[in-house]
PDB file of N, CA and C in Angstrom:
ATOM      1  N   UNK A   1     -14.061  -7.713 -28.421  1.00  0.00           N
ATOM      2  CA  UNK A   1     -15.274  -7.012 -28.812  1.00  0.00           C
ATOM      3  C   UNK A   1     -15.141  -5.541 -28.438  1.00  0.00           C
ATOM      4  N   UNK A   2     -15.395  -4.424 -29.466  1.00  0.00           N
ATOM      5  CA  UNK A   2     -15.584  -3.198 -29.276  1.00  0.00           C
ATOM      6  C   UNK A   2     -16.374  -3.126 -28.449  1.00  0.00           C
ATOM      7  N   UNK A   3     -16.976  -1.595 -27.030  1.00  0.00           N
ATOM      8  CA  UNK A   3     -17.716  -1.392 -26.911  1.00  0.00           C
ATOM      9  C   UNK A   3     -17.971   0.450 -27.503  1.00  0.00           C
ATOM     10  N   UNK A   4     -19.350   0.307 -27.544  1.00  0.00           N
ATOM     11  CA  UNK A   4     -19.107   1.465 -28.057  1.00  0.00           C
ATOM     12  C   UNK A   4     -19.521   2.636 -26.670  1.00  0.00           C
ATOM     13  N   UNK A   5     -19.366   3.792 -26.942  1.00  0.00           N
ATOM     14  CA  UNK A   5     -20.308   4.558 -25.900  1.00  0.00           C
ATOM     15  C   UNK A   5     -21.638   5.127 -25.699  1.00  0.00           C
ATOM     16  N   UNK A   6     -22.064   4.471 -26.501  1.00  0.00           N
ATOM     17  CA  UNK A   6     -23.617   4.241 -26.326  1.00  0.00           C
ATOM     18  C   UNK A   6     -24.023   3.128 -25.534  1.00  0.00           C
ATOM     19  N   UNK A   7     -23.234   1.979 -25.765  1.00  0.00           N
ATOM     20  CA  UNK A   7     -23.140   0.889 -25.419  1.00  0.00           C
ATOM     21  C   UNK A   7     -23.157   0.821 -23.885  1.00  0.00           C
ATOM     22  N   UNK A   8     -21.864   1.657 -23.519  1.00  0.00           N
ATOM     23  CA  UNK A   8     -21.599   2.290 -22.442  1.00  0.00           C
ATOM     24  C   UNK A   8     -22.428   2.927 -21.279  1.00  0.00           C
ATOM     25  N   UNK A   9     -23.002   3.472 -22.376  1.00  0.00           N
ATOM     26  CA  UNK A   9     -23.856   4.507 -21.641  1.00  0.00           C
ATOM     27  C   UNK A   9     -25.313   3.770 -21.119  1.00  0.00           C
ATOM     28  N   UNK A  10     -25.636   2.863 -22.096  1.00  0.00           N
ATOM     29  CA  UNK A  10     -26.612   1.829 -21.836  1.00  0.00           C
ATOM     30  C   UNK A  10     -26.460   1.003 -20.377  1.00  0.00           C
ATOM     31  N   UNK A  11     -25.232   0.330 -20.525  1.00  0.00           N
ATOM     32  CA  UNK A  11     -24.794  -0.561 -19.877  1.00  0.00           C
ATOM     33  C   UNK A  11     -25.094   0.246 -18.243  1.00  0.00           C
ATOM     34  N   UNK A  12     -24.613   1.435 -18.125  1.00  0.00           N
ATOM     35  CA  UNK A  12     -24.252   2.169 -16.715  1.00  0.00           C
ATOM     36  C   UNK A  12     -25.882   2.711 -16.369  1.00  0.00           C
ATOM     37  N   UNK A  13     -27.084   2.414 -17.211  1.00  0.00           N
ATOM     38  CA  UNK A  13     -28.235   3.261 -16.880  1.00  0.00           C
ATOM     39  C   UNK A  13     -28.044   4.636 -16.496  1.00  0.00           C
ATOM     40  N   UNK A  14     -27.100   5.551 -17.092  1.00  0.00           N
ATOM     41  CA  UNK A  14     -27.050   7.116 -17.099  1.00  0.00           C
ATOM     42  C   UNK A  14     -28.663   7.565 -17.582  1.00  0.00           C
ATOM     43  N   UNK A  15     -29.258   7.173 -18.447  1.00  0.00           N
ATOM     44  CA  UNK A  15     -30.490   7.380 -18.952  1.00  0.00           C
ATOM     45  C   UNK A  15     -31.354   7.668 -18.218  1.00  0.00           C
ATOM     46  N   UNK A  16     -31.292   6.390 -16.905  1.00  0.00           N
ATOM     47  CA  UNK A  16     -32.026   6.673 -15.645  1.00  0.00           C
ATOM     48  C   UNK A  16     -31.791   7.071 -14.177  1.00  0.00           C
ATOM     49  N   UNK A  17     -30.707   8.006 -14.596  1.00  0.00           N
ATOM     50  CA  UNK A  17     -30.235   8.663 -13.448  1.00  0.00           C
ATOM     51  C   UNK A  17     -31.299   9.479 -13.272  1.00  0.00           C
ATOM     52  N   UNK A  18     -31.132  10.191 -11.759  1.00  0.00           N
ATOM     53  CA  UNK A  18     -31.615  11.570 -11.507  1.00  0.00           C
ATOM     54  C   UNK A  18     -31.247  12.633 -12.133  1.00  0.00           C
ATOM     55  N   UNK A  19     -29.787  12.800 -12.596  1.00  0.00           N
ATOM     56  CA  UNK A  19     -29.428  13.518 -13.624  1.00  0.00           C
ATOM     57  C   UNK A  19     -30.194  14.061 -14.252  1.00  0.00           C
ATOM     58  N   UNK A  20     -30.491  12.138 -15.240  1.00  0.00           N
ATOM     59  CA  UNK A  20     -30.881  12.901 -16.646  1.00  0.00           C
ATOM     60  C   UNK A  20     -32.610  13.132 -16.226  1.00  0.00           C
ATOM     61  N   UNK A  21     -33.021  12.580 -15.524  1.00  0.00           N
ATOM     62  CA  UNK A  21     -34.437  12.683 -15.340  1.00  0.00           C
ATOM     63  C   UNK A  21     -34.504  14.082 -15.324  1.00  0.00           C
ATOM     64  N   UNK A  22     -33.895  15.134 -14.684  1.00  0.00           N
ATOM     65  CA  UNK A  22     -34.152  16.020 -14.354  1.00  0.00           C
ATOM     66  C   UNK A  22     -33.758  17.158 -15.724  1.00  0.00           C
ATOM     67  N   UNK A  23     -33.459  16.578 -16.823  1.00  0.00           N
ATOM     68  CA  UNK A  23     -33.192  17.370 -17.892  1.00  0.00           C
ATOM     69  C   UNK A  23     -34.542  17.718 -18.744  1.00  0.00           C
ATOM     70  N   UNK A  24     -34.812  18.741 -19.434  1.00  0.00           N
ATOM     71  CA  UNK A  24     -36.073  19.054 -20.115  1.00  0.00           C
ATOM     72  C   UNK A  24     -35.696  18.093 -21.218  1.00  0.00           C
ATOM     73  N   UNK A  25     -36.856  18.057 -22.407  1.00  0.00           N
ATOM     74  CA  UNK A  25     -36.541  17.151 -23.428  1.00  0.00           C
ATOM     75  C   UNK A  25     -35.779  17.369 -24.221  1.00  0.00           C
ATOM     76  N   UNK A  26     -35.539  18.632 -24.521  1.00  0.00           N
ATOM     77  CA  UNK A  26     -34.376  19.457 -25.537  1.00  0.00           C
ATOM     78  C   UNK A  26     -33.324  18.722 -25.018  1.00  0.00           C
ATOM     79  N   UNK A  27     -32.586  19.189 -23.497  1.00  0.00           N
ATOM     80  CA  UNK A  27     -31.740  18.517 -22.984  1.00  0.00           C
ATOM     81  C   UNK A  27     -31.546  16.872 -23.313  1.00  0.00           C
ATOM     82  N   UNK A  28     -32.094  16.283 -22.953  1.00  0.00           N
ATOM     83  CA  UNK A  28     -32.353  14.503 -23.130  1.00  0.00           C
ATOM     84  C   UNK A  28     -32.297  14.179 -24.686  1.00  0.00           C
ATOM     85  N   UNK A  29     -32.720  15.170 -25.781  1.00  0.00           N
ATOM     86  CA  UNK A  29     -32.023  15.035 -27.348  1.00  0.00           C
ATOM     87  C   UNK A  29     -30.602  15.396 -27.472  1.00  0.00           C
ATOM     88  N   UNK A  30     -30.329  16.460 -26.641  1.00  0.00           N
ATOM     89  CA  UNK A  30     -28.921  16.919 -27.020  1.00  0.00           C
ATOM     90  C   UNK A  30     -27.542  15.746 -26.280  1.00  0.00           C
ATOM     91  N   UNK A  31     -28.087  14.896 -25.379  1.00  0.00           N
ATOM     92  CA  UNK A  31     -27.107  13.961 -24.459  1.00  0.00           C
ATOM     93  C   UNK A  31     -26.961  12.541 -25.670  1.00  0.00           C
ATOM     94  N   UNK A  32     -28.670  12.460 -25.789  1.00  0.00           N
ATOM     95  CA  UNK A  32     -28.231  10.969 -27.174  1.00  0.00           C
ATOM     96  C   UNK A  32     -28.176  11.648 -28.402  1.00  0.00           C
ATOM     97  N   UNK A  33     -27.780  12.927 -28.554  1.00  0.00           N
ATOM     98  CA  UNK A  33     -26.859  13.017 -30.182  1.00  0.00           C
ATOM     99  C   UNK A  33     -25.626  13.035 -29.634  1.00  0.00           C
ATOM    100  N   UNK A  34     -25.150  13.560 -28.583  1.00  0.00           N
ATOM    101  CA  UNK A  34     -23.459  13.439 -28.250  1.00  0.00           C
ATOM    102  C   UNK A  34     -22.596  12.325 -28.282  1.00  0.00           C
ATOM    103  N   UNK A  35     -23.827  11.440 -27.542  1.00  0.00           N
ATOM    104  CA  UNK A  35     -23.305  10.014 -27.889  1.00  0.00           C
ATOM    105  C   UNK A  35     -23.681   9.416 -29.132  1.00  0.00           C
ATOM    106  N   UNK A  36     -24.665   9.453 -30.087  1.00  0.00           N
ATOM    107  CA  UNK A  36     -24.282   9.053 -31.441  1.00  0.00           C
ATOM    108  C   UNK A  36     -23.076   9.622 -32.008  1.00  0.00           C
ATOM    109  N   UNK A  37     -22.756  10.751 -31.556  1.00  0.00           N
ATOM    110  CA  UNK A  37     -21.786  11.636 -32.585  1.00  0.00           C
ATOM    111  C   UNK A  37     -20.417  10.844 -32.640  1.00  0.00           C
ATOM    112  N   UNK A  38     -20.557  11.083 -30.859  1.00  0.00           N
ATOM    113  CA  UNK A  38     -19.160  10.048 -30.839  1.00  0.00           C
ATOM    114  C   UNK A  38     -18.946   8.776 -30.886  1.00  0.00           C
ATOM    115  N   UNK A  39     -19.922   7.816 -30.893  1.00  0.00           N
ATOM    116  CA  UNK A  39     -19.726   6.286 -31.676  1.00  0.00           C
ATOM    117  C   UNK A  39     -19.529   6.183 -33.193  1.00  0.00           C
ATOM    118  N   UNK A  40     -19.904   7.400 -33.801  1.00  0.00           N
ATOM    119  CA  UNK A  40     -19.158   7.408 -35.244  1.00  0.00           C
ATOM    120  C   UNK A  40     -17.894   7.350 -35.166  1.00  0.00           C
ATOM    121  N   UNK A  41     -16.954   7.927 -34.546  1.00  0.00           N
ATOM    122  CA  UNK A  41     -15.750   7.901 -34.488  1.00  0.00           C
ATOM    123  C   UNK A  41     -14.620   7.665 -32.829  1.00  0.00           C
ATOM    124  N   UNK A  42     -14.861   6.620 -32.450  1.00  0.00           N
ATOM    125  CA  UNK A  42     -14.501   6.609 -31.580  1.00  0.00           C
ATOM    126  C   UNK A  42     -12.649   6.413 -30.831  1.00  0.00           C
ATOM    127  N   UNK A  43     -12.079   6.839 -31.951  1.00  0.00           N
ATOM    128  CA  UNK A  43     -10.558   7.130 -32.045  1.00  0.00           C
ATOM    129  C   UNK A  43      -9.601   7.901 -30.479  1.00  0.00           C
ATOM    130  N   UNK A  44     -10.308   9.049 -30.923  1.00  0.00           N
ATOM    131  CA  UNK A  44     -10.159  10.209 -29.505  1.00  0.00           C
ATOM    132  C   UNK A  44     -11.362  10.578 -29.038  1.00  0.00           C
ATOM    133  N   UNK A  45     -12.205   9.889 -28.034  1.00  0.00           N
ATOM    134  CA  UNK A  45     -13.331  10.122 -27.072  1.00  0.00           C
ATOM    135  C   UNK A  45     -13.253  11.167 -26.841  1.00  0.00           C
ATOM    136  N   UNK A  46     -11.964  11.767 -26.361  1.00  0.00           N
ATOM    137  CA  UNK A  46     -11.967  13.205 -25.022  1.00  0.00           C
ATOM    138  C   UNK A  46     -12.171  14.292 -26.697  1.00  0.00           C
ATOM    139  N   UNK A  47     -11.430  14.301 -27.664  1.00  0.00           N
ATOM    140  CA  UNK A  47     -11.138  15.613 -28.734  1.00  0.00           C
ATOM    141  C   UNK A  47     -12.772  15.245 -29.645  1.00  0.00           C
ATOM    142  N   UNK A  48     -13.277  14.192 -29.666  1.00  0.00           N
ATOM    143  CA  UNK A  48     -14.764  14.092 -30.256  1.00  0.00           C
ATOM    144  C   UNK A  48     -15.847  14.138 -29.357  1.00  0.00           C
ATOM    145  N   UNK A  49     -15.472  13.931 -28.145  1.00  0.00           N
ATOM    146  CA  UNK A  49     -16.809  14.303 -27.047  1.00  0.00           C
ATOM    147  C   UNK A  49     -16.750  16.099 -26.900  1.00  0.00           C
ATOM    148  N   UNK A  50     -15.291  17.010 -26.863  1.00  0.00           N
ATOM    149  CA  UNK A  50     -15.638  18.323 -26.966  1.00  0.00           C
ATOM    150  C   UNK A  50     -16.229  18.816 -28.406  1.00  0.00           C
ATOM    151  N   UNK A  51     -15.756  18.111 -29.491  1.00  0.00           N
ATOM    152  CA  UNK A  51     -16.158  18.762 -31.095  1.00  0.00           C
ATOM    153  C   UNK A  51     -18.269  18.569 -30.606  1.00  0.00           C
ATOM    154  N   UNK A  52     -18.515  17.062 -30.112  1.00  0.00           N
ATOM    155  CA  UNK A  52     -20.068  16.629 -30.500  1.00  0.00           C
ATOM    156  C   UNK A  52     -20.312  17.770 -29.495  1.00  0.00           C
ATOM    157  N   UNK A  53     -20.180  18.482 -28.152  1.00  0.00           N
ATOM    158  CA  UNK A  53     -20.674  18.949 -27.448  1.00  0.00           C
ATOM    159  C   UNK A  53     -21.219  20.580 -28.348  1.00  0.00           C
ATOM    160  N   UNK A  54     -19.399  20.948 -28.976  1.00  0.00           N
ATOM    161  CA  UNK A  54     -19.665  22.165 -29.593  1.00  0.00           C
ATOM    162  C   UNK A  54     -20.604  21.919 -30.467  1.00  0.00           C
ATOM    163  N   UNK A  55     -20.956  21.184 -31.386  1.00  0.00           N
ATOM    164  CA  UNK A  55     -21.534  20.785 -32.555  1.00  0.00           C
ATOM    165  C   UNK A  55     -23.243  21.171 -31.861  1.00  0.00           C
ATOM    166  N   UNK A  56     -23.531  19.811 -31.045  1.00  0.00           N
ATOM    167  CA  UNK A  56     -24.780  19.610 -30.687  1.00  0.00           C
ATOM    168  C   UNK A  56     -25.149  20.932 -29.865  1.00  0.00           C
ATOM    169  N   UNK A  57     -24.453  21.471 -29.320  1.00  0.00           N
ATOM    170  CA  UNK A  57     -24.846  23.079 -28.482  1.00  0.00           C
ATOM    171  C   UNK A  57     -25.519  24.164 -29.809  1.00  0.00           C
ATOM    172  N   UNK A  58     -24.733  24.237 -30.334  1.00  0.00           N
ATOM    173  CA  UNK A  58     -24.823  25.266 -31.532  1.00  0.00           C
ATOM    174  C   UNK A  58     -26.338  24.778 -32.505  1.00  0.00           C
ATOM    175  N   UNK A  59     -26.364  23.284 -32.713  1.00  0.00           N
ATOM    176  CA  UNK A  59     -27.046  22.467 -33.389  1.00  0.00           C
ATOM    177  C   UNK A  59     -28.868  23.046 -32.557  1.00  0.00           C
ATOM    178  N   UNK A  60     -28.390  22.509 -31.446  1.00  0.00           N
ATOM    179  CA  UNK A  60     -29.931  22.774 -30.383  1.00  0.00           C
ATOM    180  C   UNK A  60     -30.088  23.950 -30.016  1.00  0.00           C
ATOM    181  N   UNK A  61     -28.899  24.866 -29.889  1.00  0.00           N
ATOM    182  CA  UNK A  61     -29.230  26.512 -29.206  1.00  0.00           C
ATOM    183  C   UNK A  61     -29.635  25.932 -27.999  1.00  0.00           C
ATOM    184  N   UNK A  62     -28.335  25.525 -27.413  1.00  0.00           N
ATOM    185  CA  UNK A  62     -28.416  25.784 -25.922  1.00  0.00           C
ATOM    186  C   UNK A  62     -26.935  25.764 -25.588  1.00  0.00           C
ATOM    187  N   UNK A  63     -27.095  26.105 -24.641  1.00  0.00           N
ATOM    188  CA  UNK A  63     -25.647  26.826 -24.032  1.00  0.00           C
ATOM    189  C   UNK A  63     -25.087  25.830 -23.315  1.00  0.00           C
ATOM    190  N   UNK A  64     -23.507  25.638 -24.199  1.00  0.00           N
ATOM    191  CA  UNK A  64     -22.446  24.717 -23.982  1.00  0.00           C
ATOM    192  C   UNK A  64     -22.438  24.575 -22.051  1.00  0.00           C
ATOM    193  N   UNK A  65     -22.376  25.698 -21.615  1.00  0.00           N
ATOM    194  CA  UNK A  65     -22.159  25.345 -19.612  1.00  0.00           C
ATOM    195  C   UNK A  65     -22.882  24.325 -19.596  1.00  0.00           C
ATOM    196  N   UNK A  66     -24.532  24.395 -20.017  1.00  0.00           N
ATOM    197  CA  UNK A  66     -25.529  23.688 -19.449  1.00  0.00           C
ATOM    198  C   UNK A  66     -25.314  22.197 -19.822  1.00  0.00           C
ATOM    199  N   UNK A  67     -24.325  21.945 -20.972  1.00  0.00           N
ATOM    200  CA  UNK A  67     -24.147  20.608 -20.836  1.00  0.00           C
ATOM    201  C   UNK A  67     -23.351  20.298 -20.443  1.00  0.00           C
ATOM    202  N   UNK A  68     -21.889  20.964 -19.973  1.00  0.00           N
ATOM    203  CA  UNK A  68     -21.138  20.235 -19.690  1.00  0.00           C
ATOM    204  C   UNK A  68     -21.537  20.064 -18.207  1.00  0.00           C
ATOM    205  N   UNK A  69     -22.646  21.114 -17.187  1.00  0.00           N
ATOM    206  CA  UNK A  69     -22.913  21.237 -15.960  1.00  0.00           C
ATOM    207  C   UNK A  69     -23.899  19.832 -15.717  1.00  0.00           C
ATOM    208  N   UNK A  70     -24.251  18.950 -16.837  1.00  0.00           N
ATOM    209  CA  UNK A  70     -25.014  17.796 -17.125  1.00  0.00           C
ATOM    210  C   UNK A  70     -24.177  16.988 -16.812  1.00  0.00           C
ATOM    211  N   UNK A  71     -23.026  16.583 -17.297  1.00  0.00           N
ATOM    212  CA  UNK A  71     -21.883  15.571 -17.678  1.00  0.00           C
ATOM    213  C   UNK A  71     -21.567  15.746 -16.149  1.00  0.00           C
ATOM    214  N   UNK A  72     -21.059  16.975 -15.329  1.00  0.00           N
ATOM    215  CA  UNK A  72     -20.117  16.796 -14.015  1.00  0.00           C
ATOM    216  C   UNK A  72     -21.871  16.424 -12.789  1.00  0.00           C
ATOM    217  N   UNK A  73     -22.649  16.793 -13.039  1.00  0.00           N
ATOM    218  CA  UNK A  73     -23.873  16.096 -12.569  1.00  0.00           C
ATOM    219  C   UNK A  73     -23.826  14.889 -12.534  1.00  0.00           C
ATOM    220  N   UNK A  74     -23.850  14.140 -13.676  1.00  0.00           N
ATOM    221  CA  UNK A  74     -23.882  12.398 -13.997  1.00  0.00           C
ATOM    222  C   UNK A  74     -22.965  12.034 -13.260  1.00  0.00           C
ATOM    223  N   UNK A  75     -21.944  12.472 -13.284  1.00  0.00           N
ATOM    224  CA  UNK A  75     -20.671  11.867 -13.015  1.00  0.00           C
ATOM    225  C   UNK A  75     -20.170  11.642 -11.813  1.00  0.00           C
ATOM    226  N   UNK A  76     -21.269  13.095 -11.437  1.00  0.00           N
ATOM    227  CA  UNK A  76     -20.734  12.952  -9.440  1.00  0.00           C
ATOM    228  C   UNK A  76     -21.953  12.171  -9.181  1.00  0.00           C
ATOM    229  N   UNK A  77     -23.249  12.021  -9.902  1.00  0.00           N
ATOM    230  CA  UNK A  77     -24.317  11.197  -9.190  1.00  0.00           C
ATOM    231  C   UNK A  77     -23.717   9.796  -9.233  1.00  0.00           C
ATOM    232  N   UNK A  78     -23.210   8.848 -10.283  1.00  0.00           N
ATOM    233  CA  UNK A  78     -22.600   7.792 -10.928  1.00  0.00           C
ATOM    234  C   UNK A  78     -21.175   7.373  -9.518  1.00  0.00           C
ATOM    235  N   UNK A  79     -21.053   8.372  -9.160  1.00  0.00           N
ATOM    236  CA  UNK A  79     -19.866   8.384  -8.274  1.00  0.00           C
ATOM    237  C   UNK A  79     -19.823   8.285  -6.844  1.00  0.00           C
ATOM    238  N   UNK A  80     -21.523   8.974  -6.826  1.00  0.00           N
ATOM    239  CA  UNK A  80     -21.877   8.707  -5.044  1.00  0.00           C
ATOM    240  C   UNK A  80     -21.567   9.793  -4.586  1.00  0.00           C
ATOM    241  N   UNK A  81     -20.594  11.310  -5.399  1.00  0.00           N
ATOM    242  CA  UNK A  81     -20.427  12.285  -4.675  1.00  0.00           C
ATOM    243  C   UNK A  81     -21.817  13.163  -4.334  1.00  0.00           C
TER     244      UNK A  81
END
């Protein structure tokens, strides 16, 4: 069975991190289009998670740092750092 990374993302409750809680709503649209973007094509995660980031940044007018400063947030909360 595929999973996808939505799936993923479900599965790990990132949704209800402190993270994301702490994102405005703009933010919290721009995290579940990244991950729709990339369950369309889930071939190369790492070369379609940077295209959805550029995409969805430009898409929302907000500035690429602020999401990727989202992603190393999740990741160290997810991590216990």
């Amino acid at each position: 069975m595929k999973q996808t990374v939505s799936k993923l993302f479900k599965n790990y409750d990132f949704v209800e991190s402190k993270s994301y809680d702490n994102l405005t709503p703009v933010m919290k649209e721009v995290v579940k289009d990244i991950f729709e973007i990339i369950d369309e094509d889930d071939t190369n995660i790492i070369e379609n998670m940077d295209k959805a980031i550029d995409d969805v940044s430009r898409f929302h007018s907000v500035d690429k740092q602020e999401i990727l400063n989202y992603f190393d947030n999740e990741v160290k909360e997810q991590l216990g750092v």
